[in-house]
N, C-alpha and C. Protein backbone atom coordinates (compact mmCIF):
# COMPACT_ATOMS: atom_id res chain seq x y z
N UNK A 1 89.80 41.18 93.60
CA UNK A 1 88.73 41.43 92.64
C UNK A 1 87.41 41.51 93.39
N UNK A 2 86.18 42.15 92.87
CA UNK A 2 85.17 42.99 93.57
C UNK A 2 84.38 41.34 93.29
N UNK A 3 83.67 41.27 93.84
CA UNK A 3 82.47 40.14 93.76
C UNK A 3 81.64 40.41 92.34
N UNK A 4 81.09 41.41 91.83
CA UNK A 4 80.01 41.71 90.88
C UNK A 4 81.13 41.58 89.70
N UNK A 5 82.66 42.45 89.76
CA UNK A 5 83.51 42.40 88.44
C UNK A 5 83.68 40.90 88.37
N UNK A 6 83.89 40.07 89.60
CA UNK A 6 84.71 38.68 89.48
C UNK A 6 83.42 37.86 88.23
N UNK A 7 82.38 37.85 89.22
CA UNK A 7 81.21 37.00 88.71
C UNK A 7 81.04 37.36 87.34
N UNK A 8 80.97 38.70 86.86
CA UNK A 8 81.15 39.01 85.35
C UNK A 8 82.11 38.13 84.08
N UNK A 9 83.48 38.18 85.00
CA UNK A 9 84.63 38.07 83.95
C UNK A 9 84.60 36.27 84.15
N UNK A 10 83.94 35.52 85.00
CA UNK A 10 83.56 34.31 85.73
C UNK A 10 82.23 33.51 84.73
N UNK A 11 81.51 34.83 84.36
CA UNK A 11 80.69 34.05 83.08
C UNK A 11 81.31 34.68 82.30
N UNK A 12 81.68 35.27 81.42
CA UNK A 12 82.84 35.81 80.32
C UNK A 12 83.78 35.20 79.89
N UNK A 13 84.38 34.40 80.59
CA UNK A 13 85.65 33.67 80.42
C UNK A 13 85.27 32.30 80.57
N UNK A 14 84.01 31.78 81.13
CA UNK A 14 83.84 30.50 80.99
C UNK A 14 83.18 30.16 79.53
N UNK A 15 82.43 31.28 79.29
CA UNK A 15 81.42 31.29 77.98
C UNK A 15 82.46 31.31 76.83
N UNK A 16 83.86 32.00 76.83
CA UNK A 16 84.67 32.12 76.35
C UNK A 16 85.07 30.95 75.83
N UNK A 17 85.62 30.56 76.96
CA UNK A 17 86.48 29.14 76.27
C UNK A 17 85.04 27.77 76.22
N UNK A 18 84.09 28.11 76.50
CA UNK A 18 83.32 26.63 76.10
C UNK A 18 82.69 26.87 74.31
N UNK A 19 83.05 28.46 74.03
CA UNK A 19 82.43 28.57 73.07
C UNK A 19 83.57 28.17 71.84
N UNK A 20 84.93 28.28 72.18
CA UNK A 20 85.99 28.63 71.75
C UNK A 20 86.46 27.13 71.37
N UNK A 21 86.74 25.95 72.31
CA UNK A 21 87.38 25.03 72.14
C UNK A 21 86.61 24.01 72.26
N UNK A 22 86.65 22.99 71.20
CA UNK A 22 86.26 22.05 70.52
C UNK A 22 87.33 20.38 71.00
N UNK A 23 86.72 19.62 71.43
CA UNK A 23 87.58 18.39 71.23
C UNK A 23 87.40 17.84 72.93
N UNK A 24 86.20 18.37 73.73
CA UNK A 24 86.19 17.92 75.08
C UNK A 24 86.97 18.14 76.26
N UNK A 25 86.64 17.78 76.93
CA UNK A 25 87.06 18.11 78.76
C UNK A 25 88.45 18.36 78.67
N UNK A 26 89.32 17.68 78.55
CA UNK A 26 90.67 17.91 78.24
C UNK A 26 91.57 19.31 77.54
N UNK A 27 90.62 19.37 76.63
CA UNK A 27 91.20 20.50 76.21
C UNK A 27 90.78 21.84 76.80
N UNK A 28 90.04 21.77 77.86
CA UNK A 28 89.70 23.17 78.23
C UNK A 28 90.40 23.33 79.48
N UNK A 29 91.52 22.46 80.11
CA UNK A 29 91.98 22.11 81.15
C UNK A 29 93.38 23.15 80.73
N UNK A 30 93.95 23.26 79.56
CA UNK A 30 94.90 24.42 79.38
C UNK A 30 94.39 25.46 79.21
N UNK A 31 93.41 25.89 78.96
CA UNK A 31 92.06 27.25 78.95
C UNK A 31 92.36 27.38 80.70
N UNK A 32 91.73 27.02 81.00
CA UNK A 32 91.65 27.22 82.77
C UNK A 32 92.89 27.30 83.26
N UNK A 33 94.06 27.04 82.89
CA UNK A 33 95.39 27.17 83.13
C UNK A 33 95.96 28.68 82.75
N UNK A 34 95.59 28.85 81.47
CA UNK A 34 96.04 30.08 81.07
C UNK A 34 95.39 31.40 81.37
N UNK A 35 93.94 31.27 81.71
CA UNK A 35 93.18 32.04 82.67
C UNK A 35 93.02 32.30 83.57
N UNK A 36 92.79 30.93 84.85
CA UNK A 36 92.66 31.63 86.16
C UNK A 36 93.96 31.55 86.89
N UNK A 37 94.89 30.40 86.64
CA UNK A 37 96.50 30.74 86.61
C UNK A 37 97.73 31.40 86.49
N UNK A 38 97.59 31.58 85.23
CA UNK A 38 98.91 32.40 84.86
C UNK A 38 98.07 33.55 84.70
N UNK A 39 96.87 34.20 84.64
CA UNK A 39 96.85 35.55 83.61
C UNK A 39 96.34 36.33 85.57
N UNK A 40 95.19 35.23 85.87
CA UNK A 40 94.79 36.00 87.34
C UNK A 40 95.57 35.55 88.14
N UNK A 41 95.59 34.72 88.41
CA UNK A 41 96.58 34.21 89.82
C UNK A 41 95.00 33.62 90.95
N UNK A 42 94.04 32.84 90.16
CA UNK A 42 93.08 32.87 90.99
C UNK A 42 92.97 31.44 91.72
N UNK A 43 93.58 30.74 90.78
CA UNK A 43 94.09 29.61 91.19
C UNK A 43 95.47 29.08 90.96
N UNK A 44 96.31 28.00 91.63
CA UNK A 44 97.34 27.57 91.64
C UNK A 44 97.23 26.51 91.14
N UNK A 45 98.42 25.93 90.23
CA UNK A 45 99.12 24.44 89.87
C UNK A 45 98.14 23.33 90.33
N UNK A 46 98.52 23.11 91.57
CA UNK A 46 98.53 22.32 92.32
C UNK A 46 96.40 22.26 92.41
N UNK A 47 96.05 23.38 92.76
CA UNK A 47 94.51 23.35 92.80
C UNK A 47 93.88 22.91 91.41
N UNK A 48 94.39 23.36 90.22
CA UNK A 48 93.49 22.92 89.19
C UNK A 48 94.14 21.50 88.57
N UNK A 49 95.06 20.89 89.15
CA UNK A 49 95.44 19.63 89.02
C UNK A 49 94.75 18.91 89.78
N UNK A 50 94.19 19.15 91.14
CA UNK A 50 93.33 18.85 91.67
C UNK A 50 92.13 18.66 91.41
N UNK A 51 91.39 19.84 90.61
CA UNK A 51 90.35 20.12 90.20
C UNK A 51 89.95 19.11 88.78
N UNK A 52 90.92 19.25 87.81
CA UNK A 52 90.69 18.08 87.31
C UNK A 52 90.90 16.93 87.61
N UNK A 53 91.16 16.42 88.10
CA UNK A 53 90.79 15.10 88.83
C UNK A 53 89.55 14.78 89.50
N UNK A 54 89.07 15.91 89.98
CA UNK A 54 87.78 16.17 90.38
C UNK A 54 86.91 15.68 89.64
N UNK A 55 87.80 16.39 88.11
CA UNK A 55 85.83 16.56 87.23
C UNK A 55 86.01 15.57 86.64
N UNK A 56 86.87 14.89 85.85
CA UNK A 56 87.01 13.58 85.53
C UNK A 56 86.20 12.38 86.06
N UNK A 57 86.59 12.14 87.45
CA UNK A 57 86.41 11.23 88.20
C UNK A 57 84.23 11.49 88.91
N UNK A 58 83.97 12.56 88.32
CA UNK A 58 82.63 13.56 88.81
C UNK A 58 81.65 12.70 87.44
N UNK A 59 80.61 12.43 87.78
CA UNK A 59 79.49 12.67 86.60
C UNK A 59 79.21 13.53 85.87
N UNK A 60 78.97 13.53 84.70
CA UNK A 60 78.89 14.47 83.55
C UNK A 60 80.33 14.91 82.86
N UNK A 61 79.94 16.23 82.24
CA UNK A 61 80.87 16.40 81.22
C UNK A 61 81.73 17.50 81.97
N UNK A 62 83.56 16.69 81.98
CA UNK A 62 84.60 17.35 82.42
C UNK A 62 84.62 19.04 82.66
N UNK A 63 84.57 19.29 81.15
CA UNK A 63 84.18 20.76 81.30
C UNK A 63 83.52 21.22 81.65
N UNK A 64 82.21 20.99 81.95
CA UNK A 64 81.25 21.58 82.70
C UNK A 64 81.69 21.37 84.40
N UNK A 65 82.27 20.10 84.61
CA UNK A 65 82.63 20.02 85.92
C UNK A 65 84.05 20.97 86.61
N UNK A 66 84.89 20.91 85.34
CA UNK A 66 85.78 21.87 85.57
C UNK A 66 85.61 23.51 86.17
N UNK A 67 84.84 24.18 85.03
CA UNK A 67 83.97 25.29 85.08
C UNK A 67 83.23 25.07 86.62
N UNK A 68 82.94 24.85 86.63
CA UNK A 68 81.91 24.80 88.20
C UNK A 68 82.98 24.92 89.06
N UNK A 69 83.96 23.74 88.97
CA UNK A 69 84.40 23.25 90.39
C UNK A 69 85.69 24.73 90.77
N UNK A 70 86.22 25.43 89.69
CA UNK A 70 86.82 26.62 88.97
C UNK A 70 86.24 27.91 89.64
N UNK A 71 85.06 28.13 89.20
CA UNK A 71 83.61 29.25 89.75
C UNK A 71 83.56 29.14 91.31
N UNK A 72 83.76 28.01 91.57
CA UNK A 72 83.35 27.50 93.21
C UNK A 72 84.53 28.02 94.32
N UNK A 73 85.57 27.92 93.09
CA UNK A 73 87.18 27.97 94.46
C UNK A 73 86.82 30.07 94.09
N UNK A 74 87.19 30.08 93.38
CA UNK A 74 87.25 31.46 92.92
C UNK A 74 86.15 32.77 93.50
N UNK A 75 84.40 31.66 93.66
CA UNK A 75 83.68 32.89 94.29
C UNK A 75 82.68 32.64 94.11
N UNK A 76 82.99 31.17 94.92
CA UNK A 76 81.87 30.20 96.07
C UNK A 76 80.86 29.79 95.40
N UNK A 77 79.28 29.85 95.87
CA UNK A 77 78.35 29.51 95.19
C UNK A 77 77.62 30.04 94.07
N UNK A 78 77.77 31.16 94.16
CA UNK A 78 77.72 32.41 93.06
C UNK A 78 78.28 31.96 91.95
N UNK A 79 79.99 32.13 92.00
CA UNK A 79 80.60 31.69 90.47
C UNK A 79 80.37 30.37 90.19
N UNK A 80 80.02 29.32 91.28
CA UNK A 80 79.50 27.97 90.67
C UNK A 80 78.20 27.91 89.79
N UNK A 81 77.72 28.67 89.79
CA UNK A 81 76.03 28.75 89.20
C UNK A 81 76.73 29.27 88.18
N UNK A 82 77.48 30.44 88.19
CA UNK A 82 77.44 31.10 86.80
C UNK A 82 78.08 31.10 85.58
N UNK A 83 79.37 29.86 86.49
CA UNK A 83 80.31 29.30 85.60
C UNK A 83 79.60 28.12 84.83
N UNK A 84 78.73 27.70 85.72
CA UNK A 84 77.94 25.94 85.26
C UNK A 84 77.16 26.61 83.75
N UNK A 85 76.58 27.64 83.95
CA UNK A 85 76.03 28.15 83.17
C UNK A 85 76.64 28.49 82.02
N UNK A 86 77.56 29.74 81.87
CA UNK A 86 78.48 30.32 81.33
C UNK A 86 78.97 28.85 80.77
N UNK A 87 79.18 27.61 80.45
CA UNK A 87 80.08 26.97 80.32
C UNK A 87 78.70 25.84 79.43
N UNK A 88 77.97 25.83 79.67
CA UNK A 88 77.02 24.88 78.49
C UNK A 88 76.00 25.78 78.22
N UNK A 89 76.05 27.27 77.82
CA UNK A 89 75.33 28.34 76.88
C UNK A 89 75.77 27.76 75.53
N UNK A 90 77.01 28.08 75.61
CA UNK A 90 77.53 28.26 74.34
C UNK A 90 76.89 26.71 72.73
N UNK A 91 77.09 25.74 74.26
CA UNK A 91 76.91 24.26 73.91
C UNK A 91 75.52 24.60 73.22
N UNK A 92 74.41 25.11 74.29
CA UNK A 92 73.50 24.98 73.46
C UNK A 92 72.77 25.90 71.99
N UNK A 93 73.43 26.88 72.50
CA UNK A 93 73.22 27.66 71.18
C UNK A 93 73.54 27.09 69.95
N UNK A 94 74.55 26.72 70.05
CA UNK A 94 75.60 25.99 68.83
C UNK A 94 74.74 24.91 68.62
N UNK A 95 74.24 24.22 69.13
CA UNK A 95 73.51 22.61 68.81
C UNK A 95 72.09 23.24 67.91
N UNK A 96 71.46 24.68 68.77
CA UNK A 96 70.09 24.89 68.63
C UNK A 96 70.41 25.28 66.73
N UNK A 97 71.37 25.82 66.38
CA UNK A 97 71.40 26.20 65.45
C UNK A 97 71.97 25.09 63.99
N UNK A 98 72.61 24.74 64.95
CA UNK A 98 73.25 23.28 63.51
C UNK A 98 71.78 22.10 64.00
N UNK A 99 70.85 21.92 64.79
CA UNK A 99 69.33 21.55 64.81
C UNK A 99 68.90 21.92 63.50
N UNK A 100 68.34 23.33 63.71
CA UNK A 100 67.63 24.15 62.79
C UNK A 100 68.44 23.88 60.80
N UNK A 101 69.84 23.74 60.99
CA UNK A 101 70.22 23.61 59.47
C UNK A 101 70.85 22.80 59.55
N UNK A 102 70.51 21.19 59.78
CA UNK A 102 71.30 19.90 59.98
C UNK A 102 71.48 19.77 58.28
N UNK A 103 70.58 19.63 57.67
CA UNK A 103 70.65 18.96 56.84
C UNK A 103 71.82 20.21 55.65
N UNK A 104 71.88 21.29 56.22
CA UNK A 104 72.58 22.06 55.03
C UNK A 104 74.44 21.56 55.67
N UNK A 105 74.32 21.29 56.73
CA UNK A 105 75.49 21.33 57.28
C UNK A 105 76.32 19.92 57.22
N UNK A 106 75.31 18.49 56.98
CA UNK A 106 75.08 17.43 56.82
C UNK A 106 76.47 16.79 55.79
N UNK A 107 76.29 17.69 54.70
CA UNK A 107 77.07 17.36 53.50
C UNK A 107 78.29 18.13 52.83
N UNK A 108 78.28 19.20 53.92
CA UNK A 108 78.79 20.29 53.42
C UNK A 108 80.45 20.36 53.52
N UNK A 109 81.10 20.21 52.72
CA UNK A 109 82.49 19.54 52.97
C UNK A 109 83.42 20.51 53.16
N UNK A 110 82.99 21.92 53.34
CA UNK A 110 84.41 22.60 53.89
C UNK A 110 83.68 22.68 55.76
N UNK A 111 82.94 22.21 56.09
CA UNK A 111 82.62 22.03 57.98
C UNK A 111 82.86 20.92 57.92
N UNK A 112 83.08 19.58 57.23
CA UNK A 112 84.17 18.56 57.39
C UNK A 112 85.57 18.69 57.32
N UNK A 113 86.07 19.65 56.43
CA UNK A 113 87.10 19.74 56.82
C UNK A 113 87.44 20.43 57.66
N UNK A 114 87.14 21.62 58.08
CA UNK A 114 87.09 22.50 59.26
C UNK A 114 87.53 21.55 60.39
N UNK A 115 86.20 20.59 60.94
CA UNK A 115 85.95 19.77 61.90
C UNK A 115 87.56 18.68 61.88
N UNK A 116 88.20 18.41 60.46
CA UNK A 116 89.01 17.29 60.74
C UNK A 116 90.27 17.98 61.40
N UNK A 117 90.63 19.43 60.53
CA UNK A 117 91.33 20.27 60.80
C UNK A 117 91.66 20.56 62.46
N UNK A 118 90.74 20.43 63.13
CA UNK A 118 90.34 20.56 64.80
C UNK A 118 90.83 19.78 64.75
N UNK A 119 90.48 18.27 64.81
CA UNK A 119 91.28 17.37 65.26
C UNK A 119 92.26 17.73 65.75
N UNK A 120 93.51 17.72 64.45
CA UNK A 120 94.48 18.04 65.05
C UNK A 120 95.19 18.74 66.10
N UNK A 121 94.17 19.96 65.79
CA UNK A 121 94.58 21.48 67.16
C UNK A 121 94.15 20.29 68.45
N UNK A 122 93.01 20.05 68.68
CA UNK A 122 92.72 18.97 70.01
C UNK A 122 94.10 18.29 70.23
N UNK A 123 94.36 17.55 69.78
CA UNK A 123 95.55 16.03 69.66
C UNK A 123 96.84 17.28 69.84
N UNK A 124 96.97 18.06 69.70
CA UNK A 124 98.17 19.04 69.99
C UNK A 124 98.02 19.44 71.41
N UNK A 125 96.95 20.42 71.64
CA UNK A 125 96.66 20.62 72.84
C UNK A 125 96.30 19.25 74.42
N UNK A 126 96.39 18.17 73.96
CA UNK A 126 96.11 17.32 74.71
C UNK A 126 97.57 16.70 75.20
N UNK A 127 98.33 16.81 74.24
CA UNK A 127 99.61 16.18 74.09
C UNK A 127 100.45 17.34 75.30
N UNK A 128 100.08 18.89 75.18
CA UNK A 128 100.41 19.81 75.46
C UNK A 128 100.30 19.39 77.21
N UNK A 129 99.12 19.43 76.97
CA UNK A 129 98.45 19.11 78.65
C UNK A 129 99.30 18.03 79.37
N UNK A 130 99.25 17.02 78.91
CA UNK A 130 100.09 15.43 79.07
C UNK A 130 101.50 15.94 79.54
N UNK A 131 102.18 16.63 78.93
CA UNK A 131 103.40 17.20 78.99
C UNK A 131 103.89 17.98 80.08
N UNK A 132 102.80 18.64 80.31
CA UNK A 132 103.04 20.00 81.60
C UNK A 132 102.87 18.93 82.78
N UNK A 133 101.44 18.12 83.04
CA UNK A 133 101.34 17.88 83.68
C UNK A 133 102.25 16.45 84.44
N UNK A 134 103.31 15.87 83.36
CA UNK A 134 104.16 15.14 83.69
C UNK A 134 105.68 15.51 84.00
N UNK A 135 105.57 17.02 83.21
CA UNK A 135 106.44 17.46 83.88
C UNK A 135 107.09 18.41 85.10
N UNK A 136 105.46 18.37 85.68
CA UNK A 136 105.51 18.61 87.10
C UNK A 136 105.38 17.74 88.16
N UNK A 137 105.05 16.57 87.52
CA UNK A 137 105.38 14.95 88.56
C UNK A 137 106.95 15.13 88.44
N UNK A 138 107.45 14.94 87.45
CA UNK A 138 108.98 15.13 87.57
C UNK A 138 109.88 16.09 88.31
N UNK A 139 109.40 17.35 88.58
CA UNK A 139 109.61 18.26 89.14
C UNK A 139 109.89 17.70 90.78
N UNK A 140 108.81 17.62 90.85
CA UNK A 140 108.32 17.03 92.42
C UNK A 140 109.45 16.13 92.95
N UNK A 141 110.17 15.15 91.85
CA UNK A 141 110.58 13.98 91.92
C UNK A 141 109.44 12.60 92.75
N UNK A 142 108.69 12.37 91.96
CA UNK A 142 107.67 11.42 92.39
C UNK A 142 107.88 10.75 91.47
N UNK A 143 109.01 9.49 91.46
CA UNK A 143 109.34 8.59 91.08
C UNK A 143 108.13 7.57 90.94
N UNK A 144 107.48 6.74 91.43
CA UNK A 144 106.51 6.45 92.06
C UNK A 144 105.59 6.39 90.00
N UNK A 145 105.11 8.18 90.24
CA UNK A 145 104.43 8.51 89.48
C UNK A 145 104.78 8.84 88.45
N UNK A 146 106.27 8.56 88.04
CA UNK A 146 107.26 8.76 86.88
C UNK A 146 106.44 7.52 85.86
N UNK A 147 107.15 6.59 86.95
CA UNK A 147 106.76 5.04 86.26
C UNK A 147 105.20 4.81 85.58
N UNK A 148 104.39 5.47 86.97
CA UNK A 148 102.80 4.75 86.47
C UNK A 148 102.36 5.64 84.87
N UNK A 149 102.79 6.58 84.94
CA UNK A 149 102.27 7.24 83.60
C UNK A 149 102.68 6.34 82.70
N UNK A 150 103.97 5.79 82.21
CA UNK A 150 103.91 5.03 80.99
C UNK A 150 103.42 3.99 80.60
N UNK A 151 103.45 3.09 81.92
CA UNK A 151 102.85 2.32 82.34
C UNK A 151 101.68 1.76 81.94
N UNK A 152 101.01 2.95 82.19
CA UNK A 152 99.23 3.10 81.87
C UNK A 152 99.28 3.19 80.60
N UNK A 153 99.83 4.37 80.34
CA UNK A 153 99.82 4.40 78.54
C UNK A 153 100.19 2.97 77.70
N UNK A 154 100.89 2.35 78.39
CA UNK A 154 101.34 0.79 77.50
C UNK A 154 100.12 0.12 77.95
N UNK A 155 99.55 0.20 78.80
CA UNK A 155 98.58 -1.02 79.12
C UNK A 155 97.54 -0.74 78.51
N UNK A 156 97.23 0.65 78.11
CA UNK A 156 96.16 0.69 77.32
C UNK A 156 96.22 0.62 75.67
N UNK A 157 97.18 1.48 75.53
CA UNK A 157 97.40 1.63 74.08
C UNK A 157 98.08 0.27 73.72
N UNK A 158 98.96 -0.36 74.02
CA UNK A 158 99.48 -1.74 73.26
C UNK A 158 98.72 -3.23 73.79
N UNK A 159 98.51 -3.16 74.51
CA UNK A 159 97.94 -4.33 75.29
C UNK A 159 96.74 -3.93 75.60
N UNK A 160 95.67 -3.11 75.28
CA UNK A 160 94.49 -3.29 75.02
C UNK A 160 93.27 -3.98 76.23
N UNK A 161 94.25 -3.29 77.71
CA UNK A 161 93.45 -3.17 78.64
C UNK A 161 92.61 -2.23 78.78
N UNK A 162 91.44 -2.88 79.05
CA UNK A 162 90.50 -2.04 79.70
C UNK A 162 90.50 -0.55 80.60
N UNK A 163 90.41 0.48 80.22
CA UNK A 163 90.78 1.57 80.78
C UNK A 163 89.91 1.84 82.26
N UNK A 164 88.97 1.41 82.69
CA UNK A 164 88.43 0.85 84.11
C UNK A 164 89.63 0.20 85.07
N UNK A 165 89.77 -1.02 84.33
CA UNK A 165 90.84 -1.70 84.86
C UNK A 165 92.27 -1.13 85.19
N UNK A 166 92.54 -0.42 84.47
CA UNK A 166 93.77 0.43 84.46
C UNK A 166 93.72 1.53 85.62
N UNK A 167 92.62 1.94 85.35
CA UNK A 167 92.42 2.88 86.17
C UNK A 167 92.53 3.10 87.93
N UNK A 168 91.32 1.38 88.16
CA UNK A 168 91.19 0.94 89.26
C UNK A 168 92.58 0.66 89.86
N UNK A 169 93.64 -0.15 89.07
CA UNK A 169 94.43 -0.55 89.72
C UNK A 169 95.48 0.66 89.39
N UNK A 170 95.63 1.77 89.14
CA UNK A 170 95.93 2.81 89.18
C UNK A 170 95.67 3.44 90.85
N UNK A 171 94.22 3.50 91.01
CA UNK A 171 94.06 4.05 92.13
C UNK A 171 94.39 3.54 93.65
N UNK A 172 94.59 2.12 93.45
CA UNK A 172 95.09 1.34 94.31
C UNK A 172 96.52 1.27 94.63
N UNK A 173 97.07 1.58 93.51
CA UNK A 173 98.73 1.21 93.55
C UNK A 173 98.84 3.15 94.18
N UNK A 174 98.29 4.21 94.15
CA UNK A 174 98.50 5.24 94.24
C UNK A 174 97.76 5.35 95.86
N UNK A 175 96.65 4.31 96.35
CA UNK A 175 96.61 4.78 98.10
C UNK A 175 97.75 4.04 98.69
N UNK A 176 97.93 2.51 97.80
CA UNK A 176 99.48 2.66 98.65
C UNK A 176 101.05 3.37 98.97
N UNK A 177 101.09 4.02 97.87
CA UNK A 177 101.67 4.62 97.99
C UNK A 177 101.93 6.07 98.65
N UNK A 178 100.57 6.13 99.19
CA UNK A 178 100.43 7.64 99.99
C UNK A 178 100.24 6.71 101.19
N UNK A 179 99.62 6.00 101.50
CA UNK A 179 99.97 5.25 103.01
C UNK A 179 101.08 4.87 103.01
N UNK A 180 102.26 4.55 102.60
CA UNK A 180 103.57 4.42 102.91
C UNK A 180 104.25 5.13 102.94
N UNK A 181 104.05 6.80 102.23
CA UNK A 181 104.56 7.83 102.72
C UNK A 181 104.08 8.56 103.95
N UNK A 182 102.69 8.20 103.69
CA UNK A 182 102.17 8.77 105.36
C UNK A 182 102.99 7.78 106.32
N UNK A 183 103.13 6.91 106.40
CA UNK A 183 103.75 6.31 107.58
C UNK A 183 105.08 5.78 107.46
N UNK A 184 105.63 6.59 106.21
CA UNK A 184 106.95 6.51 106.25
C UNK A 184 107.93 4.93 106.40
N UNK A 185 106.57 4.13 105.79
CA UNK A 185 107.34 2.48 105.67
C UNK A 185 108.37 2.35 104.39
N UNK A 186 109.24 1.55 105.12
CA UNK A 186 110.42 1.39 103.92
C UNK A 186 109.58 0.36 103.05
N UNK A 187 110.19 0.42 102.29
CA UNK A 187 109.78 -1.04 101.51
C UNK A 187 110.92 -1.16 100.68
């Protein structure tokens, strides 16, 4: 792809899906899958699994970090500017305008239901995400990382640990485990 077409379809497709999907960082993580993945081939599996982890673990908002970090592999500093962009337009237009008619929009009970209606599509698509992306730990056979997923999910959701905490010792139990494959210790 030409540099001027890329950077085009680079704000086009970011403006796209930030304008499009509702319910946060997560859900735009199968957007970027079905775009620069499967439809271009601009990125791989393995890179935007990467990439989110990136933006997660990054300050600010996922999607915006996604979008950037997305723009950046794809066409460098250029699509990073224009994806960052392309990717909180939409945000603000949409705010500037429910600003201007808060109060008509305030009470108005078919954009409550609309809004609850989303919900659900979010909580589908998240579940969606959860799914692919565990079932390419499985793929791998990364036993290891079979376990910690449920793991986490019990420690947070039933036992009502701290998701910091979870996390931290998430990241710990996961450098040991890449230092023992790097050095190939039995245990």
């Amino acid at each position: 792809m030409k540099k001027l077409p890329l950077l085009c379809w680079l704000f086009g497709i970011n403006f796209f899906i930030s304008a499009f999907t509702f319910g946060g960082g997560y859900v735009v993580i199968p957007m970027i899958r079905k775009y620069f993945v499967q439809n271009k081939n601009l990125l791989c599996e393995s890179e935007l699994l990467d990439m989110a982890a990136i933006a997660q673990s990054s300050p600010g908002a996922i999607a915006v970090n996604l979008s950037v970090l997305a723009g950046y592999k794809t066409a460098g500093l250029k699509g990073a500017i224009i994806s960052g962009l392309a990717s909180v337009l939409p945000a603000l237009l949409i705010l500037s305008v429910i600003s201007a008619g808060y109060q008509a929009f305030r009470d108005n009970t078919v954009v409550s239901a609309v809004l609850k209606g989303m919900e659900a599509g979010v909580a589908a698509l998240i579940v969606d995400l959860v799914y692919d992306m565990c079932r390419n730990i499985f793929k791998e056979g990364r036993l290891f990382f079979s376990i910690l997923i449920p793991l986490a999910f019990i420690a947070s959701f039933f036992l009502q640990i701290n998701a910091a905490l979870i996390i931290a010792a998430s990241a710990l139990l996961c450098l040991l485990e890449c230092f023992i494959r790097r050095n190939k210790v039995t245990v």
